[in-house]
C-alpha atoms as a PDB file:
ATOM      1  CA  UNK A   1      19.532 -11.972 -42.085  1.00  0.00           C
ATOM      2  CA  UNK A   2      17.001 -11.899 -44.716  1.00  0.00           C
ATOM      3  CA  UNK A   3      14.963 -14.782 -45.889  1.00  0.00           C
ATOM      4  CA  UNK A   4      16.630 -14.615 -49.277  1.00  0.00           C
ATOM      5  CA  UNK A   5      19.958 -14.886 -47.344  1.00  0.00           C
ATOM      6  CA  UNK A   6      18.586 -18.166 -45.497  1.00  0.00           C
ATOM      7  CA  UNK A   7      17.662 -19.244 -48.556  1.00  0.00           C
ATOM      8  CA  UNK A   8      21.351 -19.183 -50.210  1.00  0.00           C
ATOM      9  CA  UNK A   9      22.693 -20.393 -47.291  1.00  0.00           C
ATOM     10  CA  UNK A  10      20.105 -23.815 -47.511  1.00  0.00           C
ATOM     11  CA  UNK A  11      21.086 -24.304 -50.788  1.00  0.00           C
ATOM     12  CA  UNK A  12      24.837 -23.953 -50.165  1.00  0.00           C
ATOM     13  CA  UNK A  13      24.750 -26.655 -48.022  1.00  0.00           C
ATOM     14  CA  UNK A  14      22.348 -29.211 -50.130  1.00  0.00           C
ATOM     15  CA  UNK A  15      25.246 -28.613 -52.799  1.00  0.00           C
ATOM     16  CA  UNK A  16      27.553 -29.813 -50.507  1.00  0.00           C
ATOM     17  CA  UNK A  17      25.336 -32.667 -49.652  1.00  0.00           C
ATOM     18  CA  UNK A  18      27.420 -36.217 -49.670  1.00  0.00           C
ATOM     19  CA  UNK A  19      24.511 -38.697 -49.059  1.00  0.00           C
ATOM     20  CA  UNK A  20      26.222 -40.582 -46.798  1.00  0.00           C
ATOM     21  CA  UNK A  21      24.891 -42.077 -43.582  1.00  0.00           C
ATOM     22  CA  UNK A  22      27.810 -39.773 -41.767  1.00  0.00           C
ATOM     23  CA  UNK A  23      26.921 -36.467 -43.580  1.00  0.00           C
ATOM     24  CA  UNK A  24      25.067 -34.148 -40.893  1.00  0.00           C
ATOM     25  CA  UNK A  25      22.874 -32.782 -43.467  1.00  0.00           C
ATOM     26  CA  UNK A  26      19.461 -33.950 -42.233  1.00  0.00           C
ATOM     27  CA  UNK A  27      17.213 -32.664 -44.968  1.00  0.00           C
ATOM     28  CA  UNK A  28      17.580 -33.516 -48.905  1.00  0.00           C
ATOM     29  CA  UNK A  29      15.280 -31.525 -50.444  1.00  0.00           C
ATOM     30  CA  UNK A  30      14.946 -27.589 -50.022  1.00  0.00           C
ATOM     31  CA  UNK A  31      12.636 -26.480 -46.705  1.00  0.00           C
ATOM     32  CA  UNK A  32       9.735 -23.556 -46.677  1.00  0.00           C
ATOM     33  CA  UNK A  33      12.088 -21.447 -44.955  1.00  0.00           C
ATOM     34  CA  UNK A  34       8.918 -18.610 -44.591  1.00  0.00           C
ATOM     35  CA  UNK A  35       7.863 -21.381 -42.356  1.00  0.00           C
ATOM     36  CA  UNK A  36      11.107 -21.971 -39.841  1.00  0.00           C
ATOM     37  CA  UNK A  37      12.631 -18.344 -40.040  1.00  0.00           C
ATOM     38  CA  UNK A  38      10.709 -15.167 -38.173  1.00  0.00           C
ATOM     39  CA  UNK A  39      12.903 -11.679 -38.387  1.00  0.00           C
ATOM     40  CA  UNK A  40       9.721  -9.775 -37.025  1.00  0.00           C
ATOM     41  CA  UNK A  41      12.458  -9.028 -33.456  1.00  0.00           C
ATOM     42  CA  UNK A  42      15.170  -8.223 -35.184  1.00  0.00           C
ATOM     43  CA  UNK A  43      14.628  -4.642 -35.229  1.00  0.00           C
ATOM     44  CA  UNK A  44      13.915  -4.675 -31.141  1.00  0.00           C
ATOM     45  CA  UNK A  45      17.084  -7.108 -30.925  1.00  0.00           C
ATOM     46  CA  UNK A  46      19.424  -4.907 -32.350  1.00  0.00           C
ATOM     47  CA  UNK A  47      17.946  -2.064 -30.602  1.00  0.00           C
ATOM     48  CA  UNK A  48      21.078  -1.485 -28.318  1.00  0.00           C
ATOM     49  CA  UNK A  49      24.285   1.151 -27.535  1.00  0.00           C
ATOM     50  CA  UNK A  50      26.541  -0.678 -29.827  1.00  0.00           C
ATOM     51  CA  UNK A  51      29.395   1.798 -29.416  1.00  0.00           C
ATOM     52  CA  UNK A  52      28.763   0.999 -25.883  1.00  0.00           C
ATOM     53  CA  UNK A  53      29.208  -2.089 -26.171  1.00  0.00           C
ATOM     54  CA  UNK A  54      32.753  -1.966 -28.431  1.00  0.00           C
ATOM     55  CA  UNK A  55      33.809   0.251 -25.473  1.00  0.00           C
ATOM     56  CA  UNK A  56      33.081  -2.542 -22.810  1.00  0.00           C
ATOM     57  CA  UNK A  57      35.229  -4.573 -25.107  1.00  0.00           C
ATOM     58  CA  UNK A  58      37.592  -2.330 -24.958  1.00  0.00           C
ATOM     59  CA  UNK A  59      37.946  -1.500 -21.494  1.00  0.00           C
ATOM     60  CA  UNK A  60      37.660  -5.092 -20.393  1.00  0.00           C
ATOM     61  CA  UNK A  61      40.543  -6.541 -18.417  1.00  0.00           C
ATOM     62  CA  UNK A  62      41.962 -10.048 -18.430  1.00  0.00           C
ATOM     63  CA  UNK A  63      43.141 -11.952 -15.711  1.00  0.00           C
ATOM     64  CA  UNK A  64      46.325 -12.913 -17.154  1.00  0.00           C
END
């Protein structure tokens, strides 16, 4: 996902934010993403047969 993506997603959850003591939220003020998120392997990451991969889902048998 893009930074800029990241970066909605951060703010969607401060929004939600409650402030309590039982809200999982751990930060309350926004992060330097640049600094946390690195896409520089996405490219070799995705570098796969995907159609290969539907098929495998496809083909695969359950036990049931």
């Amino acid at each position: 996902m893009p930074i800029d993506g990241w970066i909605e997603y951060m703010n969607f959850l401060l929004e939600g934010r409650t402030g309590s003591p039982d809200d999982p939220l751990t930060f309350e003020e926004p992060l330097d993403l640049t600094q946390i998120i690195d896409n520089s392997l996405n490219s070799e990451i995705m570098d796969f047969d995907q159609e290969a991969i539907r098929q495998e889902a496809r083909d695969y048998q359950t036990s049931s």
